[in-house]
PDB file of N, CA and C in Angstrom:
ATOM      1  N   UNK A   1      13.062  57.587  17.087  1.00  0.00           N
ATOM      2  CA  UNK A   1      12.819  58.130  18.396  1.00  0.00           C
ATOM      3  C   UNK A   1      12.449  56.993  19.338  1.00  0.00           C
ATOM      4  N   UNK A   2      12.971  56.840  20.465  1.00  0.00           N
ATOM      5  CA  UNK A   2      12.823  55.778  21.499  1.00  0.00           C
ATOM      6  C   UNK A   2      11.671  56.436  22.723  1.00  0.00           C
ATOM      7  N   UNK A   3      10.736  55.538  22.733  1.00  0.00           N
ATOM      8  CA  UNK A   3       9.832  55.892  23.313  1.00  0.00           C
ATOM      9  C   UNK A   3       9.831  54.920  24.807  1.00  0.00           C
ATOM     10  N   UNK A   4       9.395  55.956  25.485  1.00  0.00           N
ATOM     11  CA  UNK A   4       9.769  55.062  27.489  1.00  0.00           C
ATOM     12  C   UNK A   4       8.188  54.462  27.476  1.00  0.00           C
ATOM     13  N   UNK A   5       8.143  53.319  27.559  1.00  0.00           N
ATOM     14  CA  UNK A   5       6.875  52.880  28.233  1.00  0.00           C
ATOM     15  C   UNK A   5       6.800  52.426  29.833  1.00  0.00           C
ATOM     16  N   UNK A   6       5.744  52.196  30.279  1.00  0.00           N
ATOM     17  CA  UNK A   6       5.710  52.063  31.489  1.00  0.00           C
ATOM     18  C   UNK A   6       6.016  50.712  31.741  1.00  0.00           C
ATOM     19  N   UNK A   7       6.025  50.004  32.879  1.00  0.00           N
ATOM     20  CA  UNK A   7       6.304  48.639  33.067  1.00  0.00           C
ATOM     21  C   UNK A   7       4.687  47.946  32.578  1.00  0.00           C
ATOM     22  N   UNK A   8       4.249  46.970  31.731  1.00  0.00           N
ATOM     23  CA  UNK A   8       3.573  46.330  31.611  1.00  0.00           C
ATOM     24  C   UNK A   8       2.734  46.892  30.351  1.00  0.00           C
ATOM     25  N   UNK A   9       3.082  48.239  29.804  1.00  0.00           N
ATOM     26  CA  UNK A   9       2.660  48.423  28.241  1.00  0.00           C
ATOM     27  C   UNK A   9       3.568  47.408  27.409  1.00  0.00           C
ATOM     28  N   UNK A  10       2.805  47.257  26.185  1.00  0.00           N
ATOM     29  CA  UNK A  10       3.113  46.442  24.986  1.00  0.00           C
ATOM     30  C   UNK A  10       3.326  47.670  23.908  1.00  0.00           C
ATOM     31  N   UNK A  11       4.433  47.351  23.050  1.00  0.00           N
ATOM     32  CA  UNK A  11       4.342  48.492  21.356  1.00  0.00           C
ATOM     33  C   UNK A  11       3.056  48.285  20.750  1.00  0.00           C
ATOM     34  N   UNK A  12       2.727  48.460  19.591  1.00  0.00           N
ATOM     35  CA  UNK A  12       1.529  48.278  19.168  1.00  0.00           C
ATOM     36  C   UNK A  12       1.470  47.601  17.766  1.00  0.00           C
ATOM     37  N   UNK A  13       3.153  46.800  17.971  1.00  0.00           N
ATOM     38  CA  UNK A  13       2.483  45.631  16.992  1.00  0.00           C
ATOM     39  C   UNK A  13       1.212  44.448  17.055  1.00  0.00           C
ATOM     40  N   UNK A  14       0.786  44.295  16.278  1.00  0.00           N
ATOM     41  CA  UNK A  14      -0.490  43.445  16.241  1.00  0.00           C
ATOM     42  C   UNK A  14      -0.616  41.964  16.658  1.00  0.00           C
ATOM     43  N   UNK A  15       0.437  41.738  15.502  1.00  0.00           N
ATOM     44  CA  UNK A  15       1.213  39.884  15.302  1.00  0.00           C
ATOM     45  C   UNK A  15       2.339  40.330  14.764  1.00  0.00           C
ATOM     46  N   UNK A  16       3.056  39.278  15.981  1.00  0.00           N
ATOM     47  CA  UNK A  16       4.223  38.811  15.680  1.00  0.00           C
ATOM     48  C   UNK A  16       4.632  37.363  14.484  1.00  0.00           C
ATOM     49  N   UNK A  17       5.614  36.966  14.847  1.00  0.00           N
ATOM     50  CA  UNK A  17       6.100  35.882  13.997  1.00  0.00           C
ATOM     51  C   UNK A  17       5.787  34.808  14.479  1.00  0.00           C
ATOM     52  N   UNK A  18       5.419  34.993  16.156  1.00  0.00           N
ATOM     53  CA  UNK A  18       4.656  33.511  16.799  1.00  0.00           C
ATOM     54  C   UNK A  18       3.668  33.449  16.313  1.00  0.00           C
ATOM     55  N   UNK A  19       2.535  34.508  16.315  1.00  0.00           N
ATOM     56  CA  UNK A  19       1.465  34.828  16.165  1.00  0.00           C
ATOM     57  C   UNK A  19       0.929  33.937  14.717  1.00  0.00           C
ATOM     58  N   UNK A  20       1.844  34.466  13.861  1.00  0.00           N
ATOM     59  CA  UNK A  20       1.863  34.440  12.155  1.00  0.00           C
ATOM     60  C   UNK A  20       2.123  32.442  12.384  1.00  0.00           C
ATOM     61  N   UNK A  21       3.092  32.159  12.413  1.00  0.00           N
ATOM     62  CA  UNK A  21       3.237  30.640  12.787  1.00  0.00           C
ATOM     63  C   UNK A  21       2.360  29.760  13.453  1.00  0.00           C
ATOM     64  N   UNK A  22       1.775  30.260  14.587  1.00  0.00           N
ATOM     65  CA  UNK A  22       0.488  29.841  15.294  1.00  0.00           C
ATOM     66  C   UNK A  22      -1.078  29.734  14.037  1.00  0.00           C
ATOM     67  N   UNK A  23      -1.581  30.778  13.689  1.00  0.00           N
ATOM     68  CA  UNK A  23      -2.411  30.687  12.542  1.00  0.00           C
ATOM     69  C   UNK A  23      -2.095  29.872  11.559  1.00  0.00           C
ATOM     70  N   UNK A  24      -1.173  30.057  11.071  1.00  0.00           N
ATOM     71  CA  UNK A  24      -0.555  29.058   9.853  1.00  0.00           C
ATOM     72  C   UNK A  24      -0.617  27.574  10.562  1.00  0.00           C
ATOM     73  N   UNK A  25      -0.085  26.979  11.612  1.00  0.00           N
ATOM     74  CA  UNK A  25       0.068  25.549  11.624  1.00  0.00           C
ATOM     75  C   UNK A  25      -1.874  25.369  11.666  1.00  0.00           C
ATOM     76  N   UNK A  26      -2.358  26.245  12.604  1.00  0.00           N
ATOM     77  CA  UNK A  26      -4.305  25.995  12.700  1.00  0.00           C
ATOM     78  C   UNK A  26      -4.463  25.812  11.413  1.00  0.00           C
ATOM     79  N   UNK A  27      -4.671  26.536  10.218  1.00  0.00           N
ATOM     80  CA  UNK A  27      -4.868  26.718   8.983  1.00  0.00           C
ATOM     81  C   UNK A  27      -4.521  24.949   8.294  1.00  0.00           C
ATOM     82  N   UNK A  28      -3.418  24.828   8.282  1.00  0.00           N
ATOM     83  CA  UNK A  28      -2.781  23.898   7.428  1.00  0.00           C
ATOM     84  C   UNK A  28      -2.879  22.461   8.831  1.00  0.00           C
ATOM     85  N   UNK A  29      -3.332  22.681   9.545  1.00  0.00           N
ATOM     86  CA  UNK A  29      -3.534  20.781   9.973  1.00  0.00           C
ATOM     87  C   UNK A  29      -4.297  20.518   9.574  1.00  0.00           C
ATOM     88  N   UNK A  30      -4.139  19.268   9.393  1.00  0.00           N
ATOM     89  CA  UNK A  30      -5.207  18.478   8.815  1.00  0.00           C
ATOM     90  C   UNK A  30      -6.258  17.885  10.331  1.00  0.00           C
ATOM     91  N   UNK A  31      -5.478  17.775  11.197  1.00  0.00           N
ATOM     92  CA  UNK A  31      -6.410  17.227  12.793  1.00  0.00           C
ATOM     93  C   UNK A  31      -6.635  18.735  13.501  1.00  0.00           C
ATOM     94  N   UNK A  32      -7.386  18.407  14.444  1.00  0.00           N
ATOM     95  CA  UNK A  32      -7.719  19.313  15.849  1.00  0.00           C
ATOM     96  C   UNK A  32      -6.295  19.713  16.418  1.00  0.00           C
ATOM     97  N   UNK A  33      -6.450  21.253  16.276  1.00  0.00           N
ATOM     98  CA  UNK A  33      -4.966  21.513  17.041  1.00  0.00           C
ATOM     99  C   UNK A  33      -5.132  21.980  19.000  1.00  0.00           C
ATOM    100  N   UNK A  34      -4.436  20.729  19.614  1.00  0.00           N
ATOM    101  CA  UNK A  34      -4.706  21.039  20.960  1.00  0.00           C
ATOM    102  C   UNK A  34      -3.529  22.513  21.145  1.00  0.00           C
ATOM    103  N   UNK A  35      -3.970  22.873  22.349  1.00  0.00           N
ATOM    104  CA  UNK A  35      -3.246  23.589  22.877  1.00  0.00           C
ATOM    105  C   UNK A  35      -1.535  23.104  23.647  1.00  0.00           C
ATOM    106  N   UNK A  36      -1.414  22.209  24.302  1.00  0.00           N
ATOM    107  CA  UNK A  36      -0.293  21.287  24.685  1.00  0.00           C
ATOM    108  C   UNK A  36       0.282  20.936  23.821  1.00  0.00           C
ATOM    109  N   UNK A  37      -0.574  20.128  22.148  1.00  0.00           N
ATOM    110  CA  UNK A  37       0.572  19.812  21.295  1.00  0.00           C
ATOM    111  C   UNK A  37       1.019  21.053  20.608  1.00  0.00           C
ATOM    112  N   UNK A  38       0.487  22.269  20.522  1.00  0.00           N
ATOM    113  CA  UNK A  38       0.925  23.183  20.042  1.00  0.00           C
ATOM    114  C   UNK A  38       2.032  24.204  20.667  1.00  0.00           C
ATOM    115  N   UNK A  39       2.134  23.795  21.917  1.00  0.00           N
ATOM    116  CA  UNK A  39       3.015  24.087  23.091  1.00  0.00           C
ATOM    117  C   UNK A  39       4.488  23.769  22.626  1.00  0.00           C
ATOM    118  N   UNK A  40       4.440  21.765  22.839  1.00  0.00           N
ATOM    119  CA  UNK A  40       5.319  21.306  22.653  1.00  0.00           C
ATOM    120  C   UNK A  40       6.054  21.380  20.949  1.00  0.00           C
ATOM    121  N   UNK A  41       5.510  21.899  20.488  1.00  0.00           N
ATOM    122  CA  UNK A  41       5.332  21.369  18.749  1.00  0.00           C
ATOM    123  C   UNK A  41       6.140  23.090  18.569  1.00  0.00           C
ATOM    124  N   UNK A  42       5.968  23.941  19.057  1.00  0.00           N
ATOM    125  CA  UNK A  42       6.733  25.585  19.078  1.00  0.00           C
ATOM    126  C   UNK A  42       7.872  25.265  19.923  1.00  0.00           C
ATOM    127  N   UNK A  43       8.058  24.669  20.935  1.00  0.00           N
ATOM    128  CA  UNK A  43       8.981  24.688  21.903  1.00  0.00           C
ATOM    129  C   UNK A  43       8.978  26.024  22.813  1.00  0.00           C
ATOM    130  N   UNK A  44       7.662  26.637  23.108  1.00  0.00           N
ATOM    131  CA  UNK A  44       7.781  27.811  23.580  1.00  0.00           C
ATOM    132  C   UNK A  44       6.925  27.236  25.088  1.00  0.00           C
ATOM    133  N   UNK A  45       6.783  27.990  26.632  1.00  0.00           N
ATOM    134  CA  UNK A  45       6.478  28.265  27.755  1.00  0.00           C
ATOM    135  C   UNK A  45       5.380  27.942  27.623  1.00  0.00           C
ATOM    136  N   UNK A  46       4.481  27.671  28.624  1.00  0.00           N
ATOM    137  CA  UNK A  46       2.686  27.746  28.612  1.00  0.00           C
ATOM    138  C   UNK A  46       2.395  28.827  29.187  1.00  0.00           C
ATOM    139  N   UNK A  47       3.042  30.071  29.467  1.00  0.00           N
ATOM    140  CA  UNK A  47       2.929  30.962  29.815  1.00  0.00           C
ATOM    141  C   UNK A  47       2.697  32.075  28.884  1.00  0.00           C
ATOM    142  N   UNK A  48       4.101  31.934  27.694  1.00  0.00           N
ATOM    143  CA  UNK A  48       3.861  32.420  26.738  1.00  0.00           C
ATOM    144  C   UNK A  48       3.101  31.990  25.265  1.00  0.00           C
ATOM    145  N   UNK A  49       2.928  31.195  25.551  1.00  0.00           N
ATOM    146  CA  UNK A  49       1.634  30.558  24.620  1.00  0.00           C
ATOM    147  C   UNK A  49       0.451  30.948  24.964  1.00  0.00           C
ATOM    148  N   UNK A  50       0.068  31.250  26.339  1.00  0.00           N
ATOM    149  CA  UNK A  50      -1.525  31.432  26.828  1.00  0.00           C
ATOM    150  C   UNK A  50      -1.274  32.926  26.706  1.00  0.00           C
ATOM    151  N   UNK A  51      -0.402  34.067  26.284  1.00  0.00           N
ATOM    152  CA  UNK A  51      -0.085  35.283  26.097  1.00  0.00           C
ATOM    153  C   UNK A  51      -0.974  35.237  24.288  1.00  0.00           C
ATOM    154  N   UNK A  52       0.171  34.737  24.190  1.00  0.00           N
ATOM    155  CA  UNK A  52      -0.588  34.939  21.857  1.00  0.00           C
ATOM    156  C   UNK A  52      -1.856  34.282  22.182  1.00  0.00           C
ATOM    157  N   UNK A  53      -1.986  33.061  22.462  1.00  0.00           N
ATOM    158  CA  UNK A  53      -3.173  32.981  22.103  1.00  0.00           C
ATOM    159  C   UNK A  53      -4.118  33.791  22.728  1.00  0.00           C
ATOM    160  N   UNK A  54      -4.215  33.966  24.163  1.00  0.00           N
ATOM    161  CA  UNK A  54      -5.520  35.128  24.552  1.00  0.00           C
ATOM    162  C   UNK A  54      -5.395  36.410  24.050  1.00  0.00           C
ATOM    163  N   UNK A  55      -4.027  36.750  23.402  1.00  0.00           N
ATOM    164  CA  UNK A  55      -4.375  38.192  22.367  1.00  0.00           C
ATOM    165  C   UNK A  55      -5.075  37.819  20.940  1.00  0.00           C
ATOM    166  N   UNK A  56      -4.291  36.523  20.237  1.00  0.00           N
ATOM    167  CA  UNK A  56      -4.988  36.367  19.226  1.00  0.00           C
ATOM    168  C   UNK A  56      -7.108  36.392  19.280  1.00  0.00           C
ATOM    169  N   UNK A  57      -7.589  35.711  20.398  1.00  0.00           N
ATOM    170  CA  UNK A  57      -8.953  35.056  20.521  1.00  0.00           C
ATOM    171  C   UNK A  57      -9.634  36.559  21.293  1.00  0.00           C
ATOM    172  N   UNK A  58      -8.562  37.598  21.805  1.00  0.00           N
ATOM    173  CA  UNK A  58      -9.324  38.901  21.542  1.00  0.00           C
ATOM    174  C   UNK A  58      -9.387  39.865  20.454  1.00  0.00           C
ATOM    175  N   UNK A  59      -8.522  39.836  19.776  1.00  0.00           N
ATOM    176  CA  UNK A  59      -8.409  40.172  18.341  1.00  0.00           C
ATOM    177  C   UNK A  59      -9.520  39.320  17.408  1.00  0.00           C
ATOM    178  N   UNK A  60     -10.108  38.075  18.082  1.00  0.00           N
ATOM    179  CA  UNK A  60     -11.157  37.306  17.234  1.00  0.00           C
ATOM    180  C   UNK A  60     -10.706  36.949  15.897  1.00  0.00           C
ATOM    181  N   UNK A  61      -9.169  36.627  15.669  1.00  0.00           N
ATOM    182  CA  UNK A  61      -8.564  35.456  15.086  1.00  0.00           C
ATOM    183  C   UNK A  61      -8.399  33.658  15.430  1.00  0.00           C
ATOM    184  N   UNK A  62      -8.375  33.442  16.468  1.00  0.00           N
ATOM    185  CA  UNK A  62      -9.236  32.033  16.660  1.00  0.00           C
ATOM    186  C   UNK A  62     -10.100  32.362  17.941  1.00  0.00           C
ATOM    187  N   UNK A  63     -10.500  30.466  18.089  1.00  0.00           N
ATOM    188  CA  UNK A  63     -11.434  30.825  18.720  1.00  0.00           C
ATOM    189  C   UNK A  63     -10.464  29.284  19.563  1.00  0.00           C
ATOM    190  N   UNK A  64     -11.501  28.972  20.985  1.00  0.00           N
ATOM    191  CA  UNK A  64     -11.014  27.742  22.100  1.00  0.00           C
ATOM    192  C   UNK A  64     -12.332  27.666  22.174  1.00  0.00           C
ATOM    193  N   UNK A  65     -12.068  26.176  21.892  1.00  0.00           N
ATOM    194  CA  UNK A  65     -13.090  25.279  22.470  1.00  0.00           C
ATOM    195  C   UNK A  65     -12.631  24.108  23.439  1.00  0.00           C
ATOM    196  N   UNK A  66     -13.316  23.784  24.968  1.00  0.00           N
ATOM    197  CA  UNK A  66     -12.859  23.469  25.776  1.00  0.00           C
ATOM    198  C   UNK A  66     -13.588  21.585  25.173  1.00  0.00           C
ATOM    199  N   UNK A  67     -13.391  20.485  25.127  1.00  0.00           N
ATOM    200  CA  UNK A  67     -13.362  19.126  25.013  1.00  0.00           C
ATOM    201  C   UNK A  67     -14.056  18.850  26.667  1.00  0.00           C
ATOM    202  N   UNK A  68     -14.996  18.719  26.169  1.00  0.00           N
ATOM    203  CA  UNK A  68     -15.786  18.214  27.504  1.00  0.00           C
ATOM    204  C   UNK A  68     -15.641  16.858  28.542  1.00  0.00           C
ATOM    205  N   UNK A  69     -15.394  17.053  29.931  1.00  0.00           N
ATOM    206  CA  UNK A  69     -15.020  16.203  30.336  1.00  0.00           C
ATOM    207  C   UNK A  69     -13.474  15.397  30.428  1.00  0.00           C
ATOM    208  N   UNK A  70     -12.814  16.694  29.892  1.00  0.00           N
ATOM    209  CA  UNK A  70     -10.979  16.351  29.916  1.00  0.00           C
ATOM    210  C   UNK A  70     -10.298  17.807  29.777  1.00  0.00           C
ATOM    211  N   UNK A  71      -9.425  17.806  29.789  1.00  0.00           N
ATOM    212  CA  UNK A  71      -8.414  19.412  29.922  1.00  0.00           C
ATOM    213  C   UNK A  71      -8.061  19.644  28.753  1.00  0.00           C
ATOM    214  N   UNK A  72      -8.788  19.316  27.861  1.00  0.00           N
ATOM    215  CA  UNK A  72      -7.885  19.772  26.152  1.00  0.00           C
ATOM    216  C   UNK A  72      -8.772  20.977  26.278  1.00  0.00           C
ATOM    217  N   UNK A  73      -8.118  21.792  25.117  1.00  0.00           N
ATOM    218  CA  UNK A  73      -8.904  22.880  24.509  1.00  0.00           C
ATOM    219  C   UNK A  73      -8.314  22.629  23.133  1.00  0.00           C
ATOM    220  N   UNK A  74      -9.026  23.020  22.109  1.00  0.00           N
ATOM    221  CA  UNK A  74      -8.643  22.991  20.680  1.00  0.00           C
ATOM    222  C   UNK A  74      -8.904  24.469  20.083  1.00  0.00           C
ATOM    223  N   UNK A  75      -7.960  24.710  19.285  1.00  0.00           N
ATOM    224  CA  UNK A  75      -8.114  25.909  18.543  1.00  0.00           C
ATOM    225  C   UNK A  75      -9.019  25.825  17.157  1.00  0.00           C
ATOM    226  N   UNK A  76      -9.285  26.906  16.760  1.00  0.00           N
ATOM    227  CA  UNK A  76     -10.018  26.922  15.781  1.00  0.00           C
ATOM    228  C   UNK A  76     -10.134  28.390  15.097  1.00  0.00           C
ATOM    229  N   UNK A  77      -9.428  28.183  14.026  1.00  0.00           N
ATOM    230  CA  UNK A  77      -9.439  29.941  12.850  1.00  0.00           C
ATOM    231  C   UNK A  77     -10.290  30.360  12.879  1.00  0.00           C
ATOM    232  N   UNK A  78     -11.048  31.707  13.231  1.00  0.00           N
ATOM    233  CA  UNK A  78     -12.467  32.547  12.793  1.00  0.00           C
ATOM    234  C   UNK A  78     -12.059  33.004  11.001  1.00  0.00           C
ATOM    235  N   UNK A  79     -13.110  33.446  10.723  1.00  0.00           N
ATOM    236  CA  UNK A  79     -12.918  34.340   9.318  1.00  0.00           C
ATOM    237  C   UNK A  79     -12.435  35.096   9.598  1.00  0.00           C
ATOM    238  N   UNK A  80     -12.157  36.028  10.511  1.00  0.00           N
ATOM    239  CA  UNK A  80     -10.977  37.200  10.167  1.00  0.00           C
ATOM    240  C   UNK A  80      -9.593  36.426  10.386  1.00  0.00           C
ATOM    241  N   UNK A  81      -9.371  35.307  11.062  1.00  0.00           N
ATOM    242  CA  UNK A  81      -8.237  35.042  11.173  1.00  0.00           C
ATOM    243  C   UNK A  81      -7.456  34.547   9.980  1.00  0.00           C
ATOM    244  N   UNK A  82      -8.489  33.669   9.352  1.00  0.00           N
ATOM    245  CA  UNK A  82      -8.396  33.054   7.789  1.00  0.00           C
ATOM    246  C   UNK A  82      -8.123  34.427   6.737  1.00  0.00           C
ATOM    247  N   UNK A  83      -8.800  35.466   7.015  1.00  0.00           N
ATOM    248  CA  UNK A  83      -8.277  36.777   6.127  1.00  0.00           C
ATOM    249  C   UNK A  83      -7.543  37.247   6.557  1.00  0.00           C
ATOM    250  N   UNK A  84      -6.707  37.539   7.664  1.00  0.00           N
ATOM    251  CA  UNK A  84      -5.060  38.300   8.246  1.00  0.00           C
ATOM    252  C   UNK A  84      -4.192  37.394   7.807  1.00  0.00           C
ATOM    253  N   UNK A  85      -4.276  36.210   7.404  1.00  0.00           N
ATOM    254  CA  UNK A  85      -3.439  34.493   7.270  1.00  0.00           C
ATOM    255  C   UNK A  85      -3.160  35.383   5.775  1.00  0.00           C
ATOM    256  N   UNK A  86      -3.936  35.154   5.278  1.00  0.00           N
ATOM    257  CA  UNK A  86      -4.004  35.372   3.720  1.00  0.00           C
ATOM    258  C   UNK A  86      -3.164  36.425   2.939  1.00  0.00           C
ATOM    259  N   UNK A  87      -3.628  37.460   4.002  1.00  0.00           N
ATOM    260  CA  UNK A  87      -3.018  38.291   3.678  1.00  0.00           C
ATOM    261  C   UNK A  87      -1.407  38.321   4.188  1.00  0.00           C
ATOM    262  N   UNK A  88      -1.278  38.069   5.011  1.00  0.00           N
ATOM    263  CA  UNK A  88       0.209  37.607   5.322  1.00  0.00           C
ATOM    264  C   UNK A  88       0.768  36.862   4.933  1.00  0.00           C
ATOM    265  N   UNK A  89       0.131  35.889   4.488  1.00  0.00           N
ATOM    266  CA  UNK A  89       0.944  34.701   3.866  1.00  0.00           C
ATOM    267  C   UNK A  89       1.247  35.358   2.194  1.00  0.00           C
ATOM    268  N   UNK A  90       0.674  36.306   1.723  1.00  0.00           N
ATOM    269  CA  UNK A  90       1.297  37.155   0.337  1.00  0.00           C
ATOM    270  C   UNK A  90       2.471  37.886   0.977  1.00  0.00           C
ATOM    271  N   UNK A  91       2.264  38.495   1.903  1.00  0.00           N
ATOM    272  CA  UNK A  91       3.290  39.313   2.635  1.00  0.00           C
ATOM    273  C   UNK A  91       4.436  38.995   2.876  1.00  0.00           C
ATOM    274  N   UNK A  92       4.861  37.795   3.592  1.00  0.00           N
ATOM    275  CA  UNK A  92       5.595  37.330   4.602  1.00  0.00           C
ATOM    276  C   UNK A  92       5.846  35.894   3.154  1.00  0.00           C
ATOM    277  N   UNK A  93       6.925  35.903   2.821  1.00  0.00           N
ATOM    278  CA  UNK A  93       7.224  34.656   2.260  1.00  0.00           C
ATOM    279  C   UNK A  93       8.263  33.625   2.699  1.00  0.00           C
ATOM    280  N   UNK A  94       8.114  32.587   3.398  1.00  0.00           N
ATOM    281  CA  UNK A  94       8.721  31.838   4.387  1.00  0.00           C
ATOM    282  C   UNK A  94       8.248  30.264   4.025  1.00  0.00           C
TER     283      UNK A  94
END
């Protein structure tokens, strides 16, 4: 059944495959993941990057921390994000 949404509703998937890829590279660097290299490093918009991530950091799967005194922000996994990872990463085999 095809359902009409209005202009500016979302379906009610949770995470996507950016989403899932985004956690995973946080998880598995070994350095501070900026926001810009994570930009360039997806090849995706800063538009749509500041989309996942401010859904992910309301969902309270990571977190931003702003680098004082310069324009970085760095990401950083919460514990629930480290447990949706986990569990997806059994899920999702890639």
């Amino acid at each position: 059944m095809v359902v009409k949404r209005k202009r500016g509703e979302r379906s009610q998937t949770i995470i996507n495959e950016v989403d899932y890829m985004i956690l995973k590279i946080i998880k598995e660097s070994k350095k501070e993941v900026a926001i810009m290299w994570l930009r360039s490093y997806l090849n995706i918009s800063a538009i749509s990057l500041r989309t996942h991530i401010n859904r992910m950091i309301k969902l309270k799967f990571i977190t931003r921390e702003k680098v004082p005194k310069t324009n970085r922000s760095i990401l950083n996994l919460t514990k629930d994000g480290e447990d949706i990872l986990k569990i997806l990463m059994r899920v999702v085999k890639k």
